[in-house]
Protein backbone atom coordinates (compact mmCIF):
# COMPACT_ATOMS: atom_id res chain seq x y z
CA UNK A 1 0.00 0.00 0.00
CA UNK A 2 1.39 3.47 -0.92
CA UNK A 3 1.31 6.11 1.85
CA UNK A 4 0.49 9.26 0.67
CA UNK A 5 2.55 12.38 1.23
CA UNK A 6 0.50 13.57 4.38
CA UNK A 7 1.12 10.02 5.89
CA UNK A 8 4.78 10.47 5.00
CA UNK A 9 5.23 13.38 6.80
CA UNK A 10 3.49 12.73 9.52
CA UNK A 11 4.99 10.41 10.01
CA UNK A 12 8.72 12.23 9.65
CA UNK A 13 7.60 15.15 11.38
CA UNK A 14 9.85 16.87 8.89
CA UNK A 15 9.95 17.66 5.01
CA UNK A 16 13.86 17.11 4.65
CA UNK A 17 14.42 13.18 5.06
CA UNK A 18 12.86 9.71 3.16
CA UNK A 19 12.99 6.99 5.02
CA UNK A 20 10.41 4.13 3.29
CA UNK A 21 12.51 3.15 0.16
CA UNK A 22 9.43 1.20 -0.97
CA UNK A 23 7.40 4.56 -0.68
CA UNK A 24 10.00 7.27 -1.30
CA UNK A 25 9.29 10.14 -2.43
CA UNK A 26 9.56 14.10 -2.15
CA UNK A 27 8.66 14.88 1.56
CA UNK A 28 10.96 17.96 1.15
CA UNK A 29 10.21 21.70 0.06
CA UNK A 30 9.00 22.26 -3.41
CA UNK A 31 7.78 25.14 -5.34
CA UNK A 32 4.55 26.04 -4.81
CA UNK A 33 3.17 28.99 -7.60
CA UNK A 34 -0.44 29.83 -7.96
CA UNK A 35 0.16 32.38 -10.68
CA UNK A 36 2.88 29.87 -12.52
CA UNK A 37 2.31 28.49 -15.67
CA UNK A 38 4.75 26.28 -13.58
CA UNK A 39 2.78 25.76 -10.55
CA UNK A 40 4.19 23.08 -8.85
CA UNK A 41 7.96 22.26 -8.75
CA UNK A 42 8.92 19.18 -6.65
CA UNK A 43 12.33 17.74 -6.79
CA UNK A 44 12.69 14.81 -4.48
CA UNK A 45 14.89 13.77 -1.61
CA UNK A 46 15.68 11.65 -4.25
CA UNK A 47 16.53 13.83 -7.80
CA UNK A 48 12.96 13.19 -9.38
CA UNK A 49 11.51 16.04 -10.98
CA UNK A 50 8.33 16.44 -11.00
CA UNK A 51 6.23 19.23 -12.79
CA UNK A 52 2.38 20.29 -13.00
CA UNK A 53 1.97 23.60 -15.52
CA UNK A 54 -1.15 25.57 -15.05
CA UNK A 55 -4.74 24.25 -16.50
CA UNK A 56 -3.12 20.90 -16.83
CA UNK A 57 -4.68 17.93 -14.77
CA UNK A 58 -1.67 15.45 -14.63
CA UNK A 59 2.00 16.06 -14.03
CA UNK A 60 3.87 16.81 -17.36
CA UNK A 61 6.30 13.76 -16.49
CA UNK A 62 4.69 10.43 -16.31
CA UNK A 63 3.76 9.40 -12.60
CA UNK A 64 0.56 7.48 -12.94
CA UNK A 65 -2.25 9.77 -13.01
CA UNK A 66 -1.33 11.59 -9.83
CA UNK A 67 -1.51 15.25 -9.62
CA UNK A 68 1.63 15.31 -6.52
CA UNK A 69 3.50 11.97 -6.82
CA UNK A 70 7.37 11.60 -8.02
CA UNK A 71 6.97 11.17 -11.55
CA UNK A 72 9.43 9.34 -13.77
CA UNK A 73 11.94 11.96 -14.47
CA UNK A 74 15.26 12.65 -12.67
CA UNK A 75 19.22 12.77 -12.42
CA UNK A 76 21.15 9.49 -12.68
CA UNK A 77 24.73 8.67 -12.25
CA UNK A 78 26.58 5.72 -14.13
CA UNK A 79 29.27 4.48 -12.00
CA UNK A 80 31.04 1.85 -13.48
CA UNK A 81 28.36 -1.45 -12.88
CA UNK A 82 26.07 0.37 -10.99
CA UNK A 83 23.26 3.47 -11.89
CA UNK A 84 22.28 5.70 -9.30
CA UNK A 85 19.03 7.56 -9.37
CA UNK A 86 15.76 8.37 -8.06
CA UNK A 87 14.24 6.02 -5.19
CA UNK A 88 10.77 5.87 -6.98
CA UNK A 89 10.32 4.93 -10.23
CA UNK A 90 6.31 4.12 -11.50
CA UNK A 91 6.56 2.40 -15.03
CA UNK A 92 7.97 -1.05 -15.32
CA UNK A 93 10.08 -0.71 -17.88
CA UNK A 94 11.84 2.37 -15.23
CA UNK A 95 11.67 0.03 -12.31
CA UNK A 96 13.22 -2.78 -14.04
CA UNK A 97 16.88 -0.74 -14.26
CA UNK A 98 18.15 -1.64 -11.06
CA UNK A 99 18.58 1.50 -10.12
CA UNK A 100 20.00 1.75 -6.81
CA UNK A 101 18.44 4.94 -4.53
CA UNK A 102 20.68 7.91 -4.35
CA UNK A 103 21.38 8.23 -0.16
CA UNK A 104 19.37 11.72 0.55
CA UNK A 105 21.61 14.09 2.08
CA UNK A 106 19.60 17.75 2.48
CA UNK A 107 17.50 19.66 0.85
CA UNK A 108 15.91 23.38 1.11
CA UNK A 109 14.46 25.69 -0.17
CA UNK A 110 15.22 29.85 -0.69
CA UNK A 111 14.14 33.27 -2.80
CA UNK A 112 10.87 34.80 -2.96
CA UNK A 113 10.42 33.52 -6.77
CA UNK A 114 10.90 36.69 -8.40
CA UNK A 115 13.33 37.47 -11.42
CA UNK A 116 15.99 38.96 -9.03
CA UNK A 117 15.23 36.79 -6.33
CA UNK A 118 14.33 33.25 -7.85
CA UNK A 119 13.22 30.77 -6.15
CA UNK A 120 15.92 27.92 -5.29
CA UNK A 121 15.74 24.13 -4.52
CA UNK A 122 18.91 22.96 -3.44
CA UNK A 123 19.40 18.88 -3.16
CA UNK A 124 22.72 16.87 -2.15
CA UNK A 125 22.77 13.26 -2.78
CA UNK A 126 25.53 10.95 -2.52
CA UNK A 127 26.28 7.37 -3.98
CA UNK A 128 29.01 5.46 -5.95
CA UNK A 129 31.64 7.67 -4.85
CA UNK A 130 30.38 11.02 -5.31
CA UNK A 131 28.36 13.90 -3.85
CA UNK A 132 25.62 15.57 -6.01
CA UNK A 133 24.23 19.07 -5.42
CA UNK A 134 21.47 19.81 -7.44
CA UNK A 135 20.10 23.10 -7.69
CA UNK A 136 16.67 24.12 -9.58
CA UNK A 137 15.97 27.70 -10.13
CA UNK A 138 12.49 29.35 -11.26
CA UNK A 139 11.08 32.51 -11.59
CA UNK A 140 6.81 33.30 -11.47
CA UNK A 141 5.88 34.13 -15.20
CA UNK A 142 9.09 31.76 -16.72
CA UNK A 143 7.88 28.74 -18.87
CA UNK A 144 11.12 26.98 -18.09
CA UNK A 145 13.22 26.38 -14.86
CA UNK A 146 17.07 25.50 -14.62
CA UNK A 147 19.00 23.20 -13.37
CA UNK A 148 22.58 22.79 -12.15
CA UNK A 149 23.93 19.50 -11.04
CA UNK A 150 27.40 19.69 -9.49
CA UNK A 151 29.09 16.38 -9.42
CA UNK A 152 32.39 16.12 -6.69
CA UNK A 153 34.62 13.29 -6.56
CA UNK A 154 34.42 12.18 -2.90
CA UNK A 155 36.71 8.75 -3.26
CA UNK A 156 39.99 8.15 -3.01
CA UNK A 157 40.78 7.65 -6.57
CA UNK A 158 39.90 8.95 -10.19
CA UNK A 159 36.61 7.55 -11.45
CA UNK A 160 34.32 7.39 -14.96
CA UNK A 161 30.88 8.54 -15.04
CA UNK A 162 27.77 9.41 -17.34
CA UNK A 163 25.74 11.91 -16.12
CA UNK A 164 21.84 11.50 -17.15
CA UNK A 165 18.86 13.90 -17.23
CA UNK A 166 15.77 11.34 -18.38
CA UNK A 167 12.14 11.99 -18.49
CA UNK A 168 8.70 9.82 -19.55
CA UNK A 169 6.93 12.76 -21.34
CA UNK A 170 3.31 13.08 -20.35
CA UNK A 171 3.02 16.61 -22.16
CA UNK A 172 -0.74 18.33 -21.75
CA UNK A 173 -2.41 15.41 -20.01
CA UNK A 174 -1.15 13.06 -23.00
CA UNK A 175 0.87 9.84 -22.71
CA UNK A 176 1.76 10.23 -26.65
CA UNK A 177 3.72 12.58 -29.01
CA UNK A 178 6.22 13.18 -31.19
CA UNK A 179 10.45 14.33 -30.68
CA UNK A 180 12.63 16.78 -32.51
CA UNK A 181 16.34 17.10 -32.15
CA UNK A 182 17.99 20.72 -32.33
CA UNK A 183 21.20 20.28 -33.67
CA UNK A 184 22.46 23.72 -33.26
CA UNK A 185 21.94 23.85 -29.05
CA UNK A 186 21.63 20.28 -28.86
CA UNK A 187 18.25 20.56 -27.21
CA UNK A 188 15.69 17.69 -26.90
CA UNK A 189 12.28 17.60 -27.10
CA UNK A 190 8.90 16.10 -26.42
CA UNK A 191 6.17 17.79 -28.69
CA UNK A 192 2.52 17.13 -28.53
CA UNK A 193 0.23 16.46 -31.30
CA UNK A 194 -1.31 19.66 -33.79
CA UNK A 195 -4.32 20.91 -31.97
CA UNK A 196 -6.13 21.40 -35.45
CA UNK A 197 -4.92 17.96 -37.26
CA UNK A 198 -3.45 15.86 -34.78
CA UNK A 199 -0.14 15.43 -36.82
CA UNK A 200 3.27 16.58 -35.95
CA UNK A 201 3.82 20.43 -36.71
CA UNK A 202 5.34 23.68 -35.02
CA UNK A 203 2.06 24.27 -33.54
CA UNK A 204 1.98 21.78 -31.23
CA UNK A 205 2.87 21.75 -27.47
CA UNK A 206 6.14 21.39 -26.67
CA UNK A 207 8.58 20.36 -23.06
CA UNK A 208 12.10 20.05 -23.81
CA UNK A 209 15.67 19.50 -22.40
CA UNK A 210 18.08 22.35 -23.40
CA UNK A 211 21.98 21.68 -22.44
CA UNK A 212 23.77 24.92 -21.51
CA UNK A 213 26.32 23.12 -20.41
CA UNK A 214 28.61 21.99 -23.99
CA UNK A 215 29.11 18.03 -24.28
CA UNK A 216 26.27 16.57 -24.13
CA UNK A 217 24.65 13.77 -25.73
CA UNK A 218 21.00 12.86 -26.63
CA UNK A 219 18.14 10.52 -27.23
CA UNK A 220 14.65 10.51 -28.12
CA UNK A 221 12.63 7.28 -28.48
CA UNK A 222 9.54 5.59 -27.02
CA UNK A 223 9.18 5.69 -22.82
CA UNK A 224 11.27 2.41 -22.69
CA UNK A 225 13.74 2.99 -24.66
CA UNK A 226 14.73 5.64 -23.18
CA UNK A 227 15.16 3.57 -20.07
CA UNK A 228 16.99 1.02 -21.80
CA UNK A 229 19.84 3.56 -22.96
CA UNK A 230 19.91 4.72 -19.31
CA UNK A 231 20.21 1.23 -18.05
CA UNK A 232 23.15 0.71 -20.71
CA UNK A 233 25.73 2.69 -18.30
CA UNK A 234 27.17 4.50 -21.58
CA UNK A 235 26.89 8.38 -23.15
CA UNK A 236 23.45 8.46 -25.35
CA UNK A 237 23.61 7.75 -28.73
CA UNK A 238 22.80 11.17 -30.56
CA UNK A 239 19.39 9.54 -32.28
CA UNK A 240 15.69 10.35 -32.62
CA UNK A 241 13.85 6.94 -32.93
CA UNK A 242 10.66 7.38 -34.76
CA UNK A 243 10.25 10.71 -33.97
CA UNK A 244 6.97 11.74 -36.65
CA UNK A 245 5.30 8.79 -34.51
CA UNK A 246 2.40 9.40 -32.44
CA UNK A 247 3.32 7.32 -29.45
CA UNK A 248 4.60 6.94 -25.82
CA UNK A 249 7.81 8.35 -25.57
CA UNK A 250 10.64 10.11 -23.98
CA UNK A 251 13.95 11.86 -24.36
CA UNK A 252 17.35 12.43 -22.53
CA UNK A 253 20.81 14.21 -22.17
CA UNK A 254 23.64 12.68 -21.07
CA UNK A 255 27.17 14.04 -20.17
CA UNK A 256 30.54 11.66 -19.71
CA UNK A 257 34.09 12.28 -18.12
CA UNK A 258 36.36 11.51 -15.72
CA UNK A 259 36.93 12.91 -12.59
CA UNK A 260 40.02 13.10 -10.23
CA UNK A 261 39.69 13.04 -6.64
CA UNK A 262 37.85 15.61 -4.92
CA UNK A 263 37.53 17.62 -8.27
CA UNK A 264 33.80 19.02 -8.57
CA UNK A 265 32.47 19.77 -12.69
CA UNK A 266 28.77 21.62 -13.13
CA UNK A 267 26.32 20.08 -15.63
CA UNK A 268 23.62 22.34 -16.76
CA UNK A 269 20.29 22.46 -18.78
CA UNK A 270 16.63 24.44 -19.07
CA UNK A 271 13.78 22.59 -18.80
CA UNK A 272 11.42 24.80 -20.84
CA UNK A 273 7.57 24.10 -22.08
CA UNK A 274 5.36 26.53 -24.30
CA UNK A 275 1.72 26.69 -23.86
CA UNK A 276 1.95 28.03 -28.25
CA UNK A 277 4.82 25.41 -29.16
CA UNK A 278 7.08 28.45 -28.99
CA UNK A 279 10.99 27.45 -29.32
CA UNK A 280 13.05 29.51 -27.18
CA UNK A 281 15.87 32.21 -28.02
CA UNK A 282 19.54 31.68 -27.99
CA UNK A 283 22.09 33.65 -26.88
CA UNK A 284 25.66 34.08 -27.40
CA UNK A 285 28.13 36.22 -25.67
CA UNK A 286 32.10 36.85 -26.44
CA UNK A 287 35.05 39.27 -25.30
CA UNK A 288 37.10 41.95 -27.23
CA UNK A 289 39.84 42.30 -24.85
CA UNK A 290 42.22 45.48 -25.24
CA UNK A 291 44.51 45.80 -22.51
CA UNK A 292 45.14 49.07 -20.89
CA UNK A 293 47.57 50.91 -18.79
CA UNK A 294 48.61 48.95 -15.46
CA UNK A 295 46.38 46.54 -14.20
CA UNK A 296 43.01 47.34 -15.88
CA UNK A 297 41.76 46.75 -19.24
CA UNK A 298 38.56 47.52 -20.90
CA UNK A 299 36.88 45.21 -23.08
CA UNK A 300 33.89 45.14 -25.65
CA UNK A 301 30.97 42.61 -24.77
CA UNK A 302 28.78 41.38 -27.73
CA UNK A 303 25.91 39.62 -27.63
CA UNK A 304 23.98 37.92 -30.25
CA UNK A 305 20.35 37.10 -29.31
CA UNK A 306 18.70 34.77 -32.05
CA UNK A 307 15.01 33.79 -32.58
CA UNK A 308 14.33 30.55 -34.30
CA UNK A 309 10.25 31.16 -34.36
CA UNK A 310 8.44 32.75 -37.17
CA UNK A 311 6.57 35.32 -35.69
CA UNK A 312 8.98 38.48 -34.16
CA UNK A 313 9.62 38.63 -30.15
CA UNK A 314 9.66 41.19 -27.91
CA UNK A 315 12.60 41.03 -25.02
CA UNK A 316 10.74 41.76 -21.61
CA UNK A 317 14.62 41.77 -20.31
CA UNK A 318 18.25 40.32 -21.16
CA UNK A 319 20.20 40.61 -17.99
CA UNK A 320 23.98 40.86 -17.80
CA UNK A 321 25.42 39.81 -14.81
CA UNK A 322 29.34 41.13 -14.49
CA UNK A 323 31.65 39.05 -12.52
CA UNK A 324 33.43 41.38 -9.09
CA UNK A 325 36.06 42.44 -11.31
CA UNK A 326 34.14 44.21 -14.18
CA UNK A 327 32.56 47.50 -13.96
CA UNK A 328 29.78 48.67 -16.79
CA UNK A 329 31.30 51.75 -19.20
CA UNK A 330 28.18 53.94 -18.94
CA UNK A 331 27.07 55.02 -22.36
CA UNK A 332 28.58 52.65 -24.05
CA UNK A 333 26.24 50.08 -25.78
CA UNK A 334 25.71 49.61 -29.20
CA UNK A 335 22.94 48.42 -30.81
CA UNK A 336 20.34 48.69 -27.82
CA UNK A 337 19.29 51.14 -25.69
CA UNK A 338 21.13 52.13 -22.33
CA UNK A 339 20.42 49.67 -19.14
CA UNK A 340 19.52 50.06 -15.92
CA UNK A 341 22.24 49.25 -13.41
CA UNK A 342 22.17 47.95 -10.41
CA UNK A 343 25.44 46.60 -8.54
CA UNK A 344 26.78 44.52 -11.44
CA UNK A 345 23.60 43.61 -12.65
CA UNK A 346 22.58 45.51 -16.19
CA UNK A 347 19.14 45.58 -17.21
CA UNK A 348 18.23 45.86 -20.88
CA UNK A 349 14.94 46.28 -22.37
CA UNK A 350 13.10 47.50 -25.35
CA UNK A 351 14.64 45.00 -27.93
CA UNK A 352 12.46 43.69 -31.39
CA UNK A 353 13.63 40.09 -32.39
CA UNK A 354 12.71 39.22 -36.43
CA UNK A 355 10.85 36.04 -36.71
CA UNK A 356 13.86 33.88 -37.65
CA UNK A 357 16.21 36.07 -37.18
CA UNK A 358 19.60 37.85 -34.33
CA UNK A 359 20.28 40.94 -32.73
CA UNK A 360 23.23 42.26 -31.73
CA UNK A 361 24.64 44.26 -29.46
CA UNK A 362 27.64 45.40 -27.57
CA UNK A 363 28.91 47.17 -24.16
CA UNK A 364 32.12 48.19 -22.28
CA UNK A 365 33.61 46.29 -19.44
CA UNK A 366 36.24 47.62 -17.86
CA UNK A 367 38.40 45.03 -15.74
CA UNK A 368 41.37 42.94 -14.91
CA UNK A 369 44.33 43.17 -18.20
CA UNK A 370 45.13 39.53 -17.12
CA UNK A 371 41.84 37.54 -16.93
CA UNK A 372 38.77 38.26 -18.89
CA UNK A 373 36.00 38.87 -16.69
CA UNK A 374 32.71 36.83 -16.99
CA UNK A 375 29.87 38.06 -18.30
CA UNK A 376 26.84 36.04 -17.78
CA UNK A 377 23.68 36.94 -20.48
CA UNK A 378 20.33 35.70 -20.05
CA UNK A 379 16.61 36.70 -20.67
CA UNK A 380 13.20 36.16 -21.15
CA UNK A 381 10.41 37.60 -23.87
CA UNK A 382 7.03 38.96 -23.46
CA UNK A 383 5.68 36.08 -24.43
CA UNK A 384 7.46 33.78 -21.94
CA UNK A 385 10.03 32.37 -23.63
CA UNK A 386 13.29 31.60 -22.72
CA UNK A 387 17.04 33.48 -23.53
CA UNK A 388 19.15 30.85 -22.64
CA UNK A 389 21.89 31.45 -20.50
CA UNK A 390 25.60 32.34 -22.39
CA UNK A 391 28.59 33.40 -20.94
CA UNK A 392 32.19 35.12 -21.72
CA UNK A 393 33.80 31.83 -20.99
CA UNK A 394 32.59 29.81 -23.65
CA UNK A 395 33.80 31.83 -26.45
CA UNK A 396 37.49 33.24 -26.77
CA UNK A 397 36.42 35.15 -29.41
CA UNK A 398 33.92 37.03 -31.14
CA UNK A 399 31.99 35.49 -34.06
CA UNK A 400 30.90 38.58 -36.03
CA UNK A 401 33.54 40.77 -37.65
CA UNK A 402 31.10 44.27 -37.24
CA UNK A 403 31.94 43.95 -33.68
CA UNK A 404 33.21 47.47 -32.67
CA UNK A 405 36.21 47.31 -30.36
CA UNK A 406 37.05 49.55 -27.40
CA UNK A 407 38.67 52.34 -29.54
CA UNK A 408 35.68 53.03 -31.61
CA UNK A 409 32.59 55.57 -30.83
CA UNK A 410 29.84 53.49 -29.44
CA UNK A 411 26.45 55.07 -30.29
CA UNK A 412 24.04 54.93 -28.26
CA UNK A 413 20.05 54.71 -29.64
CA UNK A 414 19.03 58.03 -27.97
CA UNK A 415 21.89 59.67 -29.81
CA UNK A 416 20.83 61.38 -33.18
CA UNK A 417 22.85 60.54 -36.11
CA UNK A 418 24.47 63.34 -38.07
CA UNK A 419 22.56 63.90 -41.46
CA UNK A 420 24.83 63.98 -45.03
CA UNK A 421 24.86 67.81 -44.61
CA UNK A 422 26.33 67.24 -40.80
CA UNK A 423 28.77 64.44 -42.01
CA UNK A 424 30.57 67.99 -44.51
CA UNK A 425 33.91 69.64 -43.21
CA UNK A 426 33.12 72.84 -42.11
CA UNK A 427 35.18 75.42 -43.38
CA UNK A 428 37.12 75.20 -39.76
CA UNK A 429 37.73 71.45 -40.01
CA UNK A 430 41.14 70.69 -41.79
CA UNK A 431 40.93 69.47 -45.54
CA UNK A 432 42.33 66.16 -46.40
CA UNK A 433 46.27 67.42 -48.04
CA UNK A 434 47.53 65.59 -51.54
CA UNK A 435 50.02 63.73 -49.05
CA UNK A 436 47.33 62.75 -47.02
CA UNK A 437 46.33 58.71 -48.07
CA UNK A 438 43.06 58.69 -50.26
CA UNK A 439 40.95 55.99 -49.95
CA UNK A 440 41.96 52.67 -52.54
CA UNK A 441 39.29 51.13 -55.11
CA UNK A 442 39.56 47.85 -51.86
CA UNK A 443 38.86 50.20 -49.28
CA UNK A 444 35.26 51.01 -48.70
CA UNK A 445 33.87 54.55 -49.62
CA UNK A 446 31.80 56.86 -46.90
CA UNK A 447 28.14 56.62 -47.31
CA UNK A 448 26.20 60.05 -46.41
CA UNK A 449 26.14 59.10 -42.88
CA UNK A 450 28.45 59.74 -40.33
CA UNK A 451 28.59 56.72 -38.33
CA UNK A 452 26.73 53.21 -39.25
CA UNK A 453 27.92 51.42 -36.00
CA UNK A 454 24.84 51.43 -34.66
CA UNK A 455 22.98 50.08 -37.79
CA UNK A 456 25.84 47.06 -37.87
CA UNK A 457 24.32 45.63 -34.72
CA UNK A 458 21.02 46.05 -35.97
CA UNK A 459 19.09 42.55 -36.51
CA UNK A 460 20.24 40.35 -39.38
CA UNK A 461 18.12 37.38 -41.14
CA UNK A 462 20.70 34.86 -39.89
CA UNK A 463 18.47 32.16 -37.63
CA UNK A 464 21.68 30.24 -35.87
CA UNK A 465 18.64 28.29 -33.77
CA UNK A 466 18.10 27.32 -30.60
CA UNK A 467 15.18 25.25 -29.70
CA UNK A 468 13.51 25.64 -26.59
CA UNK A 469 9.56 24.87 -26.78
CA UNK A 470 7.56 26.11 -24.74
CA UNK A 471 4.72 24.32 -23.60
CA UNK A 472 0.75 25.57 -23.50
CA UNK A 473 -2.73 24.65 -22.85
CA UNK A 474 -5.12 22.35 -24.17
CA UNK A 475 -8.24 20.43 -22.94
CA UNK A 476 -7.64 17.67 -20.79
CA UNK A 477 -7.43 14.53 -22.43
CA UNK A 478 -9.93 11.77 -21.57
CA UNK A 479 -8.42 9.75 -18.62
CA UNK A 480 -10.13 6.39 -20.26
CA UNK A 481 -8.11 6.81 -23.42
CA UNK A 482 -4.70 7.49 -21.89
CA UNK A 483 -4.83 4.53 -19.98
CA UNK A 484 -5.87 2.33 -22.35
CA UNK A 485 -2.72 3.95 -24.24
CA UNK A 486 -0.89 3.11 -21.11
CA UNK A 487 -0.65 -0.31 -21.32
CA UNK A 488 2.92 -0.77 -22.27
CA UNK A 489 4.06 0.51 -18.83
């Protein structure tokens, strides 16, 4: 007989500790948001994850028909001959891994759940040899939340492992769907059926795994085979397995390396959903360092912001988070209007994204002539979608040539740009002298305007993709048919 979570703790008199391996599940703090879409976030004692999204009945991870219990979706750990994961596990074809229970260490819970205070779920397991800390961040209003797994070496001795985020997709009440593969972010994805024709498009509902951590491998198949890859021990196999099949299924990333003795590595990925099938918004971010006088430096940041969807976007913000030893250049971006600042936090708003298209856009930094400083870039539109997370240390260099560096004016948009008859020589300026070089048939000629900077960083047509769906509402699916369409588990 199952207890149910009041039983449970009860029972515990406390919502940190599992103690009924038969009927373990998250007795701990979870994420509880009336105003969502996300309104329920539980991650057990254990590493399930478990997630209801507003007007939904079930959980959008399979857990058999239960609005609150663990559902089949977590963090596993490959350790030579054994797998290490979640202590609950509903289908058959899950249970049947061998999975042996991750040994609960803590868990709790901080923020207030707003965009500069997130809410925070913060798990340490241990087993095989290593400690996990798991942290899941959300914001209210976000169709996505993010997770950090930090994996530490706690033997005595270098060991192999294969990191595994795994989920039994029960997307909008619906045991059934179809998978896509981005192979630009190497995102995953569930996606439910067309609302209007029941076949795979863009238009249906979509829950996804987005890496923003580099490495990673992939799978998307039906429910069990996705199991079966886990219970394998070995990196994914980069496939989609009938993926324009209506049918039970499930996806997974997977990350693999070795690790030396109390050495700690952070995997990360965005779990994102999209009640309009939406696919999130990339972002990339690089460094033009040119070192100054002494000890500081100042350096241009560029960002490139891409939309993959076909209808334009409107950025509610892009944040840029500077690292202690980087101080904002006021009046200095390019491309976008000024931020607000606050601390090393920058602010920036007001941005139009063309349906399948990038913006770009630069700042100053000024900071350390040795190190480059991080920059972190991140975001969300007014739509909900996702700007996934980027940083200055996954790029050594810039990947557009328009980039302006340091030394150049950096317009801002408030600033008026001079007309042709502004761009003249007044009869004070000094006139170009026959020594003086003239421009060469290979160098490019002045247009009428003064200073085209700006216009550079303006959006181009390039889509470079990034695929984060975002997951909606739809009716609730008859419970009679998706239990009949259960039967395989």
């Amino acid at each position: 007989m199952r207890l149910s979570k009041k039983l449970v703790i009860a029972a515990l008199g406390s919502a940190t500790l599992v103690l009924n391996s038969l009927a373990a599940f998250a007795a701990g703090p979870t994420i509880e948001d009336t105003e969502g879409p996300l309104v329920r976030i539980a991650i057990s004692d254990t590493l399930n994850c478990s997630i209801n999204y507003k007007g939904d009945r079930y959980n959008e991870f399979y857990n058999g028909y239960s609005t609150t219990n663990p559902a089949d979706c977590g963090t596993f750990l490959a350790v030579g001959s054994e797998l290490f994961g979640p202590g609950v596990l509903k289908s058959r074809s899950a249970k049947s891994m061998g999975t042996i229970a991750w040994t609960p260490v803590s868990q709790t819970k901080s923020g207030m759940g707003t965009q500069a205070d997130p809410w925070v779920l913060t798990t340490v397991v241990r087993g095989g040899g290593f400690e996990i800390t798991q942290t899941d961040t959300y914001s209210t209003g976000n169709d996505f939340y993010a997770t950090t797994t930090s994996v530490k070496n706690v033997s005595g001795a270098a060991q192999d492992f294969t990191l595994y985020h795994a989920a039994d997709c029960y997307l909008q009440d619906d045991d059934y769907g179809f998978g896509e593969y981005d192979a630009n972010t190497g995102t995953v994805i569930c996606r439910a059926k067309d609302p209007e024709t029941g076949e795979h498009s863009d238009r249906g509902r979509v829950e996804q795994f987005v890496p923003t951590t580099a490495g990673s491998n992939y799978y998307y198949g039906a429910f069990y085979q996705v199991w079966d890859k886990v219970e394998n021990r070995t990196p994914l196999p980069n496939k989609l397995e009938r993926a324009d099949s209506n049918r039970d299924n499930g996806m997974a990333l997977s990350w693999t390396r070795t690790l030396e003795p109390n050495a700690t590595v952070d995997y990360s990925l965005v779990t994102s959903f999209s009640p309009k099938g939406q696919v999130a918004l990339s972002s990339a971010t690089c460094a033009v360092a040119q070192p100054g006088a002494d000890s500081t430096a100042t350096r241009t940041i560029g960002v490139t912001i891409t939309n993959p969807n076909r209808d334009v976007k409107s950025v509610q913000t892009v944040v840029a988070t500077l690292s202690d030893d980087a101080t904002y250049v006021p009046q200095s971006v390019s491309g976008a209007p000024e931020p607000t600042v606050a601390g090393k936090v920058l602010t920036f708003k007001n941005l139009e994204l063309p349906a399948n298209g990038s913006v770009k856009f630069s700042f100053l930094i000024a900071g350390s002539a040795e190190v480059t400083p991080l920059v972190k870039i991140s975001g969300t539109t007014t739509s909900g979608a996702a700007i996934v997370e980027s940083d200055t240390s996954q790029s050594s260099t810039c990947d557009f040539p328009e980039l302006p560096t340091p030394e150049q004016s950096q317009p801002t948009p408030e600033q008026p740009q001079p007309t042709a008859e502004q761009s003249q020589p007044t009869p004070e300026q000094a006139q170009p002298t026959a020594e003086q070089s003239q421009p060469t048939p290979e160098q490019p000629q002045p247009t009428g305007s003064k200073s085209t900077e700006g216009n550079k960083l303006a959006s181009t047509g390039a889509n470079t993709g990034v695929a984060i769906a975002f997951v909606g509402l739809l009716g609730v699916a008859g419970v009679g048919l998706v239990a009949a369409r259960r039967r395989a588990h």
